[in-house]
C-alpha atoms as a PDB file:
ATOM      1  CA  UNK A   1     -13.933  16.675  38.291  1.00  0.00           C
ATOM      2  CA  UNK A   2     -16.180  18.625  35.742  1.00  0.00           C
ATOM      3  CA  UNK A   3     -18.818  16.214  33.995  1.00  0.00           C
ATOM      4  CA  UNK A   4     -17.704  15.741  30.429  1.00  0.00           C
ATOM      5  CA  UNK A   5     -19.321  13.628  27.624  1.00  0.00           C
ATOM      6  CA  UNK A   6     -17.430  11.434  24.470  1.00  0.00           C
ATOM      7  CA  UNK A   7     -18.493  12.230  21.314  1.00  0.00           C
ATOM      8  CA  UNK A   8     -17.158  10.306  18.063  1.00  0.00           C
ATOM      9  CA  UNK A   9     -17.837   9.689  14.546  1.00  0.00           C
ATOM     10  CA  UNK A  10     -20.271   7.518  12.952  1.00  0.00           C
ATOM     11  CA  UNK A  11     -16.542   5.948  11.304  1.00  0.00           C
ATOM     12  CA  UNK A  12     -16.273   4.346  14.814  1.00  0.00           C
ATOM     13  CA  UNK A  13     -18.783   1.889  13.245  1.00  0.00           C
ATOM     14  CA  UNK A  14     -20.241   1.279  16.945  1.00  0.00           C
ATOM     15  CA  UNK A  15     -23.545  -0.558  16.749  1.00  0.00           C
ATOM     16  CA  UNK A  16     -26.809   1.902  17.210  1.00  0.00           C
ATOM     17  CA  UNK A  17     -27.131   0.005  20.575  1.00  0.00           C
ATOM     18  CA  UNK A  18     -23.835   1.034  21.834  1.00  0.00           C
ATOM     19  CA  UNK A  19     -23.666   4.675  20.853  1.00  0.00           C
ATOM     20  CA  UNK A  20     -27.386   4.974  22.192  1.00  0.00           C
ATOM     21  CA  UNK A  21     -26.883   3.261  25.866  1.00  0.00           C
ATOM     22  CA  UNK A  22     -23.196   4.968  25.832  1.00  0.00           C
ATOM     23  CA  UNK A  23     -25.228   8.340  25.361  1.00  0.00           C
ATOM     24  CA  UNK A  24     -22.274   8.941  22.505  1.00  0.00           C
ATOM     25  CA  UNK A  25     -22.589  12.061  20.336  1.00  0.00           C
ATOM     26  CA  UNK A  26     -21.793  11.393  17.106  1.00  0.00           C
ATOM     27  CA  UNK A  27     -20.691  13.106  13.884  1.00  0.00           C
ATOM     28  CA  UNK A  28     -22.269  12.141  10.744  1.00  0.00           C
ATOM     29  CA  UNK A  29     -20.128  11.485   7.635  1.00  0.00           C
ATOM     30  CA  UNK A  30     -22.047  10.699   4.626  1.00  0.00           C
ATOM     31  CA  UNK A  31     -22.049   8.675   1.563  1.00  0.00           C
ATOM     32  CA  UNK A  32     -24.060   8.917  -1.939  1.00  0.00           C
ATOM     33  CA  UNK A  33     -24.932   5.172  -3.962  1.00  0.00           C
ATOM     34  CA  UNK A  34     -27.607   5.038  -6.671  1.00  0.00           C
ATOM     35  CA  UNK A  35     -27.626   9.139  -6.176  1.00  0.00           C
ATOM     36  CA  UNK A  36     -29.049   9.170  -2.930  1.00  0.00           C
ATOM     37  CA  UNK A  37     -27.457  10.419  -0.252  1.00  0.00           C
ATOM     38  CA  UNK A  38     -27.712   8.564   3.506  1.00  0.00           C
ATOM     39  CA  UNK A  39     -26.222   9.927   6.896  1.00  0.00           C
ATOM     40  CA  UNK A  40     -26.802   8.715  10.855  1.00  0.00           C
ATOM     41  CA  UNK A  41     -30.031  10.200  10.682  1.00  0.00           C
ATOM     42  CA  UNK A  42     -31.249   8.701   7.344  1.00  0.00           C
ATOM     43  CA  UNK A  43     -29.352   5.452   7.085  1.00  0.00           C
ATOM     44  CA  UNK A  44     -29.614   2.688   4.303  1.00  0.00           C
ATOM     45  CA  UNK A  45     -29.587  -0.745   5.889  1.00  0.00           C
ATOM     46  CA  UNK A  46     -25.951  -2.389   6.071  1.00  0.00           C
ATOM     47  CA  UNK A  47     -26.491  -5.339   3.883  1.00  0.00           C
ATOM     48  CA  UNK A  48     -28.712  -3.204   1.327  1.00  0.00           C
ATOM     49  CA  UNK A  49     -25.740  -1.216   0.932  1.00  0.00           C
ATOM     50  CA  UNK A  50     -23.322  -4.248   0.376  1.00  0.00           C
ATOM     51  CA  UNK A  51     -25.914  -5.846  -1.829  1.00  0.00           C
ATOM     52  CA  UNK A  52     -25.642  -2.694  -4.380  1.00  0.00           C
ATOM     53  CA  UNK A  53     -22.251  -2.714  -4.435  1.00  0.00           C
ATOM     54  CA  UNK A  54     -22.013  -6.354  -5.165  1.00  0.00           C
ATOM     55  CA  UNK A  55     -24.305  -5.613  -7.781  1.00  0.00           C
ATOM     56  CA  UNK A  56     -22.021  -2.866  -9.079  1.00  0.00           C
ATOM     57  CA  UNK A  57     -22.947   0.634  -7.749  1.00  0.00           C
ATOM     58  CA  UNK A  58     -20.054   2.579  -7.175  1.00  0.00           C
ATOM     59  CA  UNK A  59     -20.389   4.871  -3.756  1.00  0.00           C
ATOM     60  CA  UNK A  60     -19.223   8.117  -3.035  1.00  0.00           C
ATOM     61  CA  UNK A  61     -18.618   9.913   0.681  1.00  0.00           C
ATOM     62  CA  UNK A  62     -17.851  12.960   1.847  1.00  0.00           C
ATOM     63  CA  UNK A  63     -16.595  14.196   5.187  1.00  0.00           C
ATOM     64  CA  UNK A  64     -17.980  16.385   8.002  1.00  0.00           C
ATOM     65  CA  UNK A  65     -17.612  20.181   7.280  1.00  0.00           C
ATOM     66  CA  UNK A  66     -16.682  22.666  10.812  1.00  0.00           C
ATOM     67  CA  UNK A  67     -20.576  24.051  10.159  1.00  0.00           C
ATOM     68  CA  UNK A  68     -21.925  20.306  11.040  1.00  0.00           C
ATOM     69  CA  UNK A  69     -19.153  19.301  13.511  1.00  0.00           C
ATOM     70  CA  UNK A  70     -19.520  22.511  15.370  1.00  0.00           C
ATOM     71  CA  UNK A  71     -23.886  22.094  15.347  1.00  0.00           C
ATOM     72  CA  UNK A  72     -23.095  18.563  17.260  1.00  0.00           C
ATOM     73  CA  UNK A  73     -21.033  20.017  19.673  1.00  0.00           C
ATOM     74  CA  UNK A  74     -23.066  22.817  20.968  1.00  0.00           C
ATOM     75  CA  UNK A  75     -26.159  21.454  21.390  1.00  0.00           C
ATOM     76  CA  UNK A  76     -24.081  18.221  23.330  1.00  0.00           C
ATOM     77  CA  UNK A  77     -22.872  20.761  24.759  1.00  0.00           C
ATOM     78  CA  UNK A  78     -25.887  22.800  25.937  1.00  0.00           C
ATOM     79  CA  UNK A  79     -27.897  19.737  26.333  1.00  0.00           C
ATOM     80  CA  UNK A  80     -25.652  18.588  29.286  1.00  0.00           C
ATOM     81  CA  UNK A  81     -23.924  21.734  30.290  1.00  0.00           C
ATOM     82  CA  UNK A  82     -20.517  19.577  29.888  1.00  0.00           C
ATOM     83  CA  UNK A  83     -16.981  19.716  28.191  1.00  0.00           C
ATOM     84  CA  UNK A  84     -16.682  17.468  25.038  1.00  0.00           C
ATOM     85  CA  UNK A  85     -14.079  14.737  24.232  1.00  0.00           C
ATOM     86  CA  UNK A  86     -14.218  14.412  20.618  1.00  0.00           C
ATOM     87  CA  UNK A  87     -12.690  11.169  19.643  1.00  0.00           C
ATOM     88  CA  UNK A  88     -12.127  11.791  15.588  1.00  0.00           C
ATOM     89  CA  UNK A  89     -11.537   9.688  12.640  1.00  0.00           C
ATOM     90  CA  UNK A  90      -7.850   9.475  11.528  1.00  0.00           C
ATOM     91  CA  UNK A  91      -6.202  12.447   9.667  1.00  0.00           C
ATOM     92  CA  UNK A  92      -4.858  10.336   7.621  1.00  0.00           C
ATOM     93  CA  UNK A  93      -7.734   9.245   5.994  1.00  0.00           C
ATOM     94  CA  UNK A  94     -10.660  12.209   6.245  1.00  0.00           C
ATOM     95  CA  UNK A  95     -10.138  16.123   6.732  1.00  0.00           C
ATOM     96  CA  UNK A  96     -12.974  15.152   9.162  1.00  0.00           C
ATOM     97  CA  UNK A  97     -10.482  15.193  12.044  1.00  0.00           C
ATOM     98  CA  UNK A  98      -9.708  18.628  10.919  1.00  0.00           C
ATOM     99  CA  UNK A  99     -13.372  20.080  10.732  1.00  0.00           C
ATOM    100  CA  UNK A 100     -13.943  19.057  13.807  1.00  0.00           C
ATOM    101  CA  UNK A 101     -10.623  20.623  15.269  1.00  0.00           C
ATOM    102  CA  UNK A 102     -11.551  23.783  13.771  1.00  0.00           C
ATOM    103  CA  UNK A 103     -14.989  23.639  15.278  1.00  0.00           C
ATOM    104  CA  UNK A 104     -13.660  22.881  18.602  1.00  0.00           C
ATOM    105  CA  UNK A 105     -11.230  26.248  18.340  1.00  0.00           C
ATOM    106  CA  UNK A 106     -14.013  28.508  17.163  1.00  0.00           C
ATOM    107  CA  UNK A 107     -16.542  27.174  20.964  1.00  0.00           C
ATOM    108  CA  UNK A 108     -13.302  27.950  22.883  1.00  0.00           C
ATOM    109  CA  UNK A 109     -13.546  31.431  21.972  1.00  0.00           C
ATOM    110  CA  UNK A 110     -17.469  31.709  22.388  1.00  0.00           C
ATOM    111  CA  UNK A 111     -17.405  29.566  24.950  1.00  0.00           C
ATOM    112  CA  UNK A 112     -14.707  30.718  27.204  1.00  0.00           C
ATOM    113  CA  UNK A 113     -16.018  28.284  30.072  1.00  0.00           C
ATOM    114  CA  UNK A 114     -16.654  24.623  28.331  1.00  0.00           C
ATOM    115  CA  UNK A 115     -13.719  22.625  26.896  1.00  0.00           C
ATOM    116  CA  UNK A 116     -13.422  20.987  23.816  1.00  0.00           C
ATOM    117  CA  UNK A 117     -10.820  18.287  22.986  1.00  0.00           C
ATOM    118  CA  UNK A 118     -10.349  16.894  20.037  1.00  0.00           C
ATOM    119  CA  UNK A 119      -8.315  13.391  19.920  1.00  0.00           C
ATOM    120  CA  UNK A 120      -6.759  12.280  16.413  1.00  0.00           C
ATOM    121  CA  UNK A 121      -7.084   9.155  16.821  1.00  0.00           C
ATOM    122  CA  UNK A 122      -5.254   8.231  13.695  1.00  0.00           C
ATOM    123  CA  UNK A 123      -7.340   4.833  13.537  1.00  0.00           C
ATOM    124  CA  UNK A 124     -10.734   3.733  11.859  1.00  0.00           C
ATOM    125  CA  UNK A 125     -13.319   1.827  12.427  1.00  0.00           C
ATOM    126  CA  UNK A 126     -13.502  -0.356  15.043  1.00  0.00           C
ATOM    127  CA  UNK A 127     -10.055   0.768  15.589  1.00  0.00           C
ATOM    128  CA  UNK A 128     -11.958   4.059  16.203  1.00  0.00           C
ATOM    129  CA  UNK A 129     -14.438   2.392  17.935  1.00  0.00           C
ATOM    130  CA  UNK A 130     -12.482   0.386  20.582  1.00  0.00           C
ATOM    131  CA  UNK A 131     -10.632   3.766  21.082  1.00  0.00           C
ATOM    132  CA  UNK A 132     -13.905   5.003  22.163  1.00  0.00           C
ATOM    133  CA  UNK A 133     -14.431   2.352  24.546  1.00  0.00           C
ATOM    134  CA  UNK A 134     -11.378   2.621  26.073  1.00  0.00           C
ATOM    135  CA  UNK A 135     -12.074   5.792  26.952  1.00  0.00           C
ATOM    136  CA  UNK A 136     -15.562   5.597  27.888  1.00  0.00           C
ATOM    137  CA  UNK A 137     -14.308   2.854  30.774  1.00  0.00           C
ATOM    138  CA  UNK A 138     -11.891   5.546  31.854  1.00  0.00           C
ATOM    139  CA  UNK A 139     -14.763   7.994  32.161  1.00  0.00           C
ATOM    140  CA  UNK A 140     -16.544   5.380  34.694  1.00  0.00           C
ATOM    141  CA  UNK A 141     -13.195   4.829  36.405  1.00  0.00           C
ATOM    142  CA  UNK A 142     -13.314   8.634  37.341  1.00  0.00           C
ATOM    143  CA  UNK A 143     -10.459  10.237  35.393  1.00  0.00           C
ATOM    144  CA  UNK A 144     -11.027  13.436  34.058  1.00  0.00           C
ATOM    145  CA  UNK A 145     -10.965  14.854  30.311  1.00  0.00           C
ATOM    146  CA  UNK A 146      -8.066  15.820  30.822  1.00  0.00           C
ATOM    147  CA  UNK A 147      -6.910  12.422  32.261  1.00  0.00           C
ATOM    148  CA  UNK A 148      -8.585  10.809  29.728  1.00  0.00           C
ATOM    149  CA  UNK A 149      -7.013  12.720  26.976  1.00  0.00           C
ATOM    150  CA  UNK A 150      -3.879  11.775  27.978  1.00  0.00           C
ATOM    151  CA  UNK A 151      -4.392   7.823  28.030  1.00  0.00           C
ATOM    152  CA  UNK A 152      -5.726   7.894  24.483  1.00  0.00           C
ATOM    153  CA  UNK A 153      -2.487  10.457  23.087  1.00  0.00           C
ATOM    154  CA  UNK A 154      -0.636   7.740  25.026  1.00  0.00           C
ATOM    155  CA  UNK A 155      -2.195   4.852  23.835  1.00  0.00           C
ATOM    156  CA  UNK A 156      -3.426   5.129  20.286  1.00  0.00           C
ATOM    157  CA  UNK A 157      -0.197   4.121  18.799  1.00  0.00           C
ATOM    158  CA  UNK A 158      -0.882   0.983  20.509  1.00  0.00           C
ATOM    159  CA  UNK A 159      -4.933   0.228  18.962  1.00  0.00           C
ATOM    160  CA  UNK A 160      -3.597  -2.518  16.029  1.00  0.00           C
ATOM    161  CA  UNK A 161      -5.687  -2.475  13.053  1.00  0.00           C
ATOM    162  CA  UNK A 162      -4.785  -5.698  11.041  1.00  0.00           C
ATOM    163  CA  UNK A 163      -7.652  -6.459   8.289  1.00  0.00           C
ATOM    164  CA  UNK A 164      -7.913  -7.949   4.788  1.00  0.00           C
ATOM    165  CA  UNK A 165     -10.038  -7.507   1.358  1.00  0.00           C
ATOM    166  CA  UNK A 166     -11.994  -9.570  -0.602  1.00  0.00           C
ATOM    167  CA  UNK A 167     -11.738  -7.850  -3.757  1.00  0.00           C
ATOM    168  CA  UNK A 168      -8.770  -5.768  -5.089  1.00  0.00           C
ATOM    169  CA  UNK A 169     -10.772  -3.662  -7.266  1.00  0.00           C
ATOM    170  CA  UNK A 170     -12.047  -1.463  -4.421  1.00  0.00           C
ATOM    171  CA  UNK A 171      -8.437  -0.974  -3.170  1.00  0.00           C
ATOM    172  CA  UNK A 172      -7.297  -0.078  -7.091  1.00  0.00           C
ATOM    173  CA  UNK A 173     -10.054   2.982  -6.967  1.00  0.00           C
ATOM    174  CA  UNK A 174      -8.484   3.750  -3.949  1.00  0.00           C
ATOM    175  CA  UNK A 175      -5.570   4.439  -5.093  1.00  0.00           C
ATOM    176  CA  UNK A 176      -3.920   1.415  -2.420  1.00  0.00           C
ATOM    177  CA  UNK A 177      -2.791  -0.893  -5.802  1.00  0.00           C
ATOM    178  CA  UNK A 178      -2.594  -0.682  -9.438  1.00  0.00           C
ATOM    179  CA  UNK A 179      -5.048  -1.777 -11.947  1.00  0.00           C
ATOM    180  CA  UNK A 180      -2.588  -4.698 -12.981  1.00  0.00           C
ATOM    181  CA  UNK A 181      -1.947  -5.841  -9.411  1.00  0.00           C
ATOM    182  CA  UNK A 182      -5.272  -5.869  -8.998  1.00  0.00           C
ATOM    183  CA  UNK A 183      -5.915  -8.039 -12.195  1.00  0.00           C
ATOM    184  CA  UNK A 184      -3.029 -10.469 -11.652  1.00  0.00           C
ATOM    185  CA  UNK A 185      -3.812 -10.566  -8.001  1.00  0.00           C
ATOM    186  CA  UNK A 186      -7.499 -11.679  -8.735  1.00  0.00           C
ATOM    187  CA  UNK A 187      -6.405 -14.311 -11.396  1.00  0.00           C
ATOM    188  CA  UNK A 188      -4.065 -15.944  -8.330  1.00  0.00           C
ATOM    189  CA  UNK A 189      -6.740 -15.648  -5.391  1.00  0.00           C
ATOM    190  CA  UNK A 190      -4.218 -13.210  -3.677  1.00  0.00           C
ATOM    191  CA  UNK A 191      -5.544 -11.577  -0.478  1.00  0.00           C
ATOM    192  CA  UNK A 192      -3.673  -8.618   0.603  1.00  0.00           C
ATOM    193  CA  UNK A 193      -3.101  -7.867   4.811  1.00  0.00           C
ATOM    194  CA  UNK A 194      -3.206  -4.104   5.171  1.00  0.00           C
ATOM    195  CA  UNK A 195      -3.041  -2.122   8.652  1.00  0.00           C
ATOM    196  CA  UNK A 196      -3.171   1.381   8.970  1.00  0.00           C
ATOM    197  CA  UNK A 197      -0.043   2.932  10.131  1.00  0.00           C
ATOM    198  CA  UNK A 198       0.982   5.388  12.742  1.00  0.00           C
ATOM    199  CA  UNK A 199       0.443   8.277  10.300  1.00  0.00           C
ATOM    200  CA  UNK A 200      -3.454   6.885  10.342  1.00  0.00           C
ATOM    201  CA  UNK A 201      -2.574   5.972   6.636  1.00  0.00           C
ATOM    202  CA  UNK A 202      -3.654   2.384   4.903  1.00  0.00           C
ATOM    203  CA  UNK A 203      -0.763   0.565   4.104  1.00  0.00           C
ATOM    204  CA  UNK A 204      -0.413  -3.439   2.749  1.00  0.00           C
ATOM    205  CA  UNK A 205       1.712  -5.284   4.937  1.00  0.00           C
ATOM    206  CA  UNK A 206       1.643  -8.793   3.514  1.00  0.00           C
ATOM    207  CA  UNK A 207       0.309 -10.673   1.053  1.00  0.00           C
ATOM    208  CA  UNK A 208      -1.167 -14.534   1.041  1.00  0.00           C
ATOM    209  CA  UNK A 209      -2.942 -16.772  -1.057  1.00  0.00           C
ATOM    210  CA  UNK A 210      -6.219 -17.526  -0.224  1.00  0.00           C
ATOM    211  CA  UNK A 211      -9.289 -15.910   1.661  1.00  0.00           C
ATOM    212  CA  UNK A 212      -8.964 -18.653   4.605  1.00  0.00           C
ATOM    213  CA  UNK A 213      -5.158 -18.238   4.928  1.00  0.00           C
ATOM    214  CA  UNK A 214      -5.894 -14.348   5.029  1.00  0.00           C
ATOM    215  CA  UNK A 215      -8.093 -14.895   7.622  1.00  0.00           C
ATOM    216  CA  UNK A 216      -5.829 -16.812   9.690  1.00  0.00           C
ATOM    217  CA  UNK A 217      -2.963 -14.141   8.872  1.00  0.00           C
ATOM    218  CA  UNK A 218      -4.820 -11.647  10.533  1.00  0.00           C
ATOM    219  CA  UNK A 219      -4.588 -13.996  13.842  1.00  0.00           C
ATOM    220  CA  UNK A 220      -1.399 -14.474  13.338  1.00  0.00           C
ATOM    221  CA  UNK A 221      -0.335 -10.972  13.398  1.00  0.00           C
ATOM    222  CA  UNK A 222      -2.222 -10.441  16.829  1.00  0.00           C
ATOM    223  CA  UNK A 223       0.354 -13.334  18.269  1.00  0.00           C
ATOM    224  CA  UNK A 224       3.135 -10.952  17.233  1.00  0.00           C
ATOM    225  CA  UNK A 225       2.399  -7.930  17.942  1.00  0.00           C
ATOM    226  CA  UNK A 226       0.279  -7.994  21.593  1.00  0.00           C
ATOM    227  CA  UNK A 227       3.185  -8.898  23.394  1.00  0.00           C
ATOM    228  CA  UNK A 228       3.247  -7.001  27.371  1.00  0.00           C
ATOM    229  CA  UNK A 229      -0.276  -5.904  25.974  1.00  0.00           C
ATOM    230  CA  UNK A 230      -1.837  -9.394  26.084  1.00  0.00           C
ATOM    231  CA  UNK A 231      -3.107  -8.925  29.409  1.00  0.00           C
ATOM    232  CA  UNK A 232      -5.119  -5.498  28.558  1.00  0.00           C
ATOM    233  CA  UNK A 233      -7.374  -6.906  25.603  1.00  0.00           C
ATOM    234  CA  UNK A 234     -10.076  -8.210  27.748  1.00  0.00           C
ATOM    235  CA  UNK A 235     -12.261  -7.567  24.433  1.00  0.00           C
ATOM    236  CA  UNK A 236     -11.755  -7.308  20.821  1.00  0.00           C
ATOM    237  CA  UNK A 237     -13.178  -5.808  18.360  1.00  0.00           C
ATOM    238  CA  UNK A 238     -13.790  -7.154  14.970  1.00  0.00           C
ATOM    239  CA  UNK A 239     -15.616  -5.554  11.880  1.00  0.00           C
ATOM    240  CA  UNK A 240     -16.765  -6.870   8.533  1.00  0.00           C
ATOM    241  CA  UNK A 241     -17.839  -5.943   5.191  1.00  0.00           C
ATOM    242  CA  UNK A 242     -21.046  -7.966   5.377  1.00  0.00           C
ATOM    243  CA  UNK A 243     -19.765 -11.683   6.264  1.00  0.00           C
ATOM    244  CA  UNK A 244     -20.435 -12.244   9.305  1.00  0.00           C
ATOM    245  CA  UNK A 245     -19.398 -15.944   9.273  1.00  0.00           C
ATOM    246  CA  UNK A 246     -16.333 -15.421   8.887  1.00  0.00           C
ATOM    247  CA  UNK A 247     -16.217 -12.978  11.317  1.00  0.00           C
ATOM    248  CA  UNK A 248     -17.335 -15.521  13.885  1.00  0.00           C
ATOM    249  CA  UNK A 249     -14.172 -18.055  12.344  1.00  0.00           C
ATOM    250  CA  UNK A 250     -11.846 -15.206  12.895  1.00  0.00           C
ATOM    251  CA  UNK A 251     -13.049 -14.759  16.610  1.00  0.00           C
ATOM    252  CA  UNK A 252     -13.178 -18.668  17.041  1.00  0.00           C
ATOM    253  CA  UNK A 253      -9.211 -18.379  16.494  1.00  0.00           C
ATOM    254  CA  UNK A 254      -9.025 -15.752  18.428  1.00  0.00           C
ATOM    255  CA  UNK A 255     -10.799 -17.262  21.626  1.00  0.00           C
ATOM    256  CA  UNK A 256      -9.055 -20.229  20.796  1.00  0.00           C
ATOM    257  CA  UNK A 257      -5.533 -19.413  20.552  1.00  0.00           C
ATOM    258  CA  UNK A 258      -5.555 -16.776  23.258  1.00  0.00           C
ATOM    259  CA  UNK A 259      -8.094 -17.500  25.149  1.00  0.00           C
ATOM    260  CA  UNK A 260      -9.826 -13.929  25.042  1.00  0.00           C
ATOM    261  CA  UNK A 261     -13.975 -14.340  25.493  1.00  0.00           C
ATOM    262  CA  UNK A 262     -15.249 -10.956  24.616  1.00  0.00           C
ATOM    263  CA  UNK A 263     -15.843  -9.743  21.306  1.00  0.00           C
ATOM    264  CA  UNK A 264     -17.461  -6.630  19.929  1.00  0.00           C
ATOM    265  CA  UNK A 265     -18.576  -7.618  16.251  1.00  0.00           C
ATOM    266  CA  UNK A 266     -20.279  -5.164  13.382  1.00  0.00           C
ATOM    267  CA  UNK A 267     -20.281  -4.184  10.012  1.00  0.00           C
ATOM    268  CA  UNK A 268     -18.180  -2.313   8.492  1.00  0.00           C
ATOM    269  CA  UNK A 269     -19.772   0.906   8.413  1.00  0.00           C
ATOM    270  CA  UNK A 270     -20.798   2.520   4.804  1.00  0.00           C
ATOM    271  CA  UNK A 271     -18.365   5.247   5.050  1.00  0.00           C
ATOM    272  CA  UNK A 272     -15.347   3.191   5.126  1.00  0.00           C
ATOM    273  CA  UNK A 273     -16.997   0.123   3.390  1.00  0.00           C
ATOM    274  CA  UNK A 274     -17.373   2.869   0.350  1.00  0.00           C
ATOM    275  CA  UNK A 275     -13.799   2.356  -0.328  1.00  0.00           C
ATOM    276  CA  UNK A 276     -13.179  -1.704   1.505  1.00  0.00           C
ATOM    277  CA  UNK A 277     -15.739  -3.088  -0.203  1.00  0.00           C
ATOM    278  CA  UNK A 278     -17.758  -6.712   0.825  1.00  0.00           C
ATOM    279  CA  UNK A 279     -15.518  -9.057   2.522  1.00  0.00           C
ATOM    280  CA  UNK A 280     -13.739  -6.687   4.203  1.00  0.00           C
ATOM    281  CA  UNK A 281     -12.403  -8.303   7.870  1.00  0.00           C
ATOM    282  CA  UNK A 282     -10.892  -6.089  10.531  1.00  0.00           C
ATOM    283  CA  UNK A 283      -9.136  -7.135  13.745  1.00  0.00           C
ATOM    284  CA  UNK A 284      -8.804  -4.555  16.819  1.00  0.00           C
ATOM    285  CA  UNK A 285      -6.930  -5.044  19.874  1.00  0.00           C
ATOM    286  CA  UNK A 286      -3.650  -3.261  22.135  1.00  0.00           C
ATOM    287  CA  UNK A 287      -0.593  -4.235  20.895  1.00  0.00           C
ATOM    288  CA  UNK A 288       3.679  -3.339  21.619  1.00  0.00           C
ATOM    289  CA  UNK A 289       3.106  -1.285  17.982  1.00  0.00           C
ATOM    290  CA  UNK A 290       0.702  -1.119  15.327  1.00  0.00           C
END
């Protein structure tokens, strides 16, 4: 089997422990707030960030280019004389999937004897993330990139990614619901349920009244749609948007109504919480369909 190493993005929103004791290479999307600009290597603290935009700044990111993406690779590359699996950030939200694709297609041709793969995942965050340690196990369990590369084309459609909002507003400069929906839905406490699709798009699903009842929706959901895959989520993963109560209430259920023990919880990374906003809640887990 050739040696190989995972590489992902830092939209996997993996803690800095993880990606560190994974040895994970990582591609660095970044984001602008109060007109500075912060990336993996110059990062603002998670709850600093949340506090601004609480307090009203208004953040702006911008995805990895083939130059950067391309940078990563070779010197992963070089560093460990080994292939790359590149496990990328959904298509459907970030021509980061792309760059990176591109990248991988120009080190094929200058690098006749390495490999590069590039996996759309078509999921996000911890969606992304719990991709990544899927495949990671695999790695340990021997199979090859190749291997490997086929379990997660296999598989992705199966990574659920049920979360809610707190606040409407962030999804209306999105582009996800109109001003007015936004404005009514505020008035009536209404929390949307959103998932992202098998195109790797955001898309509501539901609607309920009331951030507790959202948070139980979530759960819910997860009773649904497991089904024959109950017996593979031996951990979930669950993000946030800087509440990391409720987080814990959400995994409670969880433990509670399924009896699953492990749990991989972070924020909600600034890339993606740029457009979520505070109080976002994620649920990841293996499911019949997303």
């Amino acid at each position: 089997m050739g040696k190989y190493i995972i590489t992902t993005d830092t939209t996997a929103d993996l803690p800095e422990s993880y990606i560190q004791e994974a040895g994970l290479g990582i591609l660095s999307l970044s984001y602008t707030i109060d007109g500075e600009t912060y990336d993996h290597s110059h990062e603002l603290p998670v709850a600093e960030f949340y506090a601004k935009m609480r307090a009203g700044s208004m953040p702006t990111t911008s995805q990895v280019n083939p130059e950067a993406a391309k940078e990563v690779f070779l010197e992963m590359m070089k560093e460990h004389d080994a292939d790359l699996l590149h496990i990328a950030f959904s298509s459907g939200l970030s021509g980061s999937c792309n760059s990176a694709m591109v990248a991988a297609a120009e080190l094929k041709e200058e690098y006749k004897d390495h490999q590069v793969v590039v996996i759309d995942t078509l999921a996000a965050s911890l969606g992304e993330g719990l991709l990544v340690h899927k495949a990671l196990e695999n790695q340990k369990k021997g199979m090859s990139l190749e291997e490997n590369a086929r379990w997660l084309e296999e598989n992705k459609l199966h990574l659920v990614h049920n979360f809610t909002v707190d606040d409407l507003f962030h999804l209306h400069r999105g582009g996800r619901v109109s001003k007015t929906a936004a404005v009514i839905g505020t008035m009536i406490n209404l929390k949307p349920v959103l998932h992202v699709d098998n195109e790797g798009h955001l898309i509501p699903v539901s609607k309920v009244r009331g951030r507790k009842k959202s948070l139980i929706a979530l759960v819910d959901a997860m009773e649904k749609q497991m089904g024959s895959y109950r017996d593979q989520n031996d951990i979930v993963f669950i993000s946030h948007g800087d509440c990391e109560e409720e987080a814990r209430f959400v995994a409670d259920l969880v433990k509670q109504r399924f009896g699953i023990e492990k749990f991989l919880i972070n924020h909600v990374g600034p890339t993606i919480g740029a457009h979520s906003g505070p109080g976002t809640m994620a649920l990841f887990y293996l499911g019949e369909y997303r």
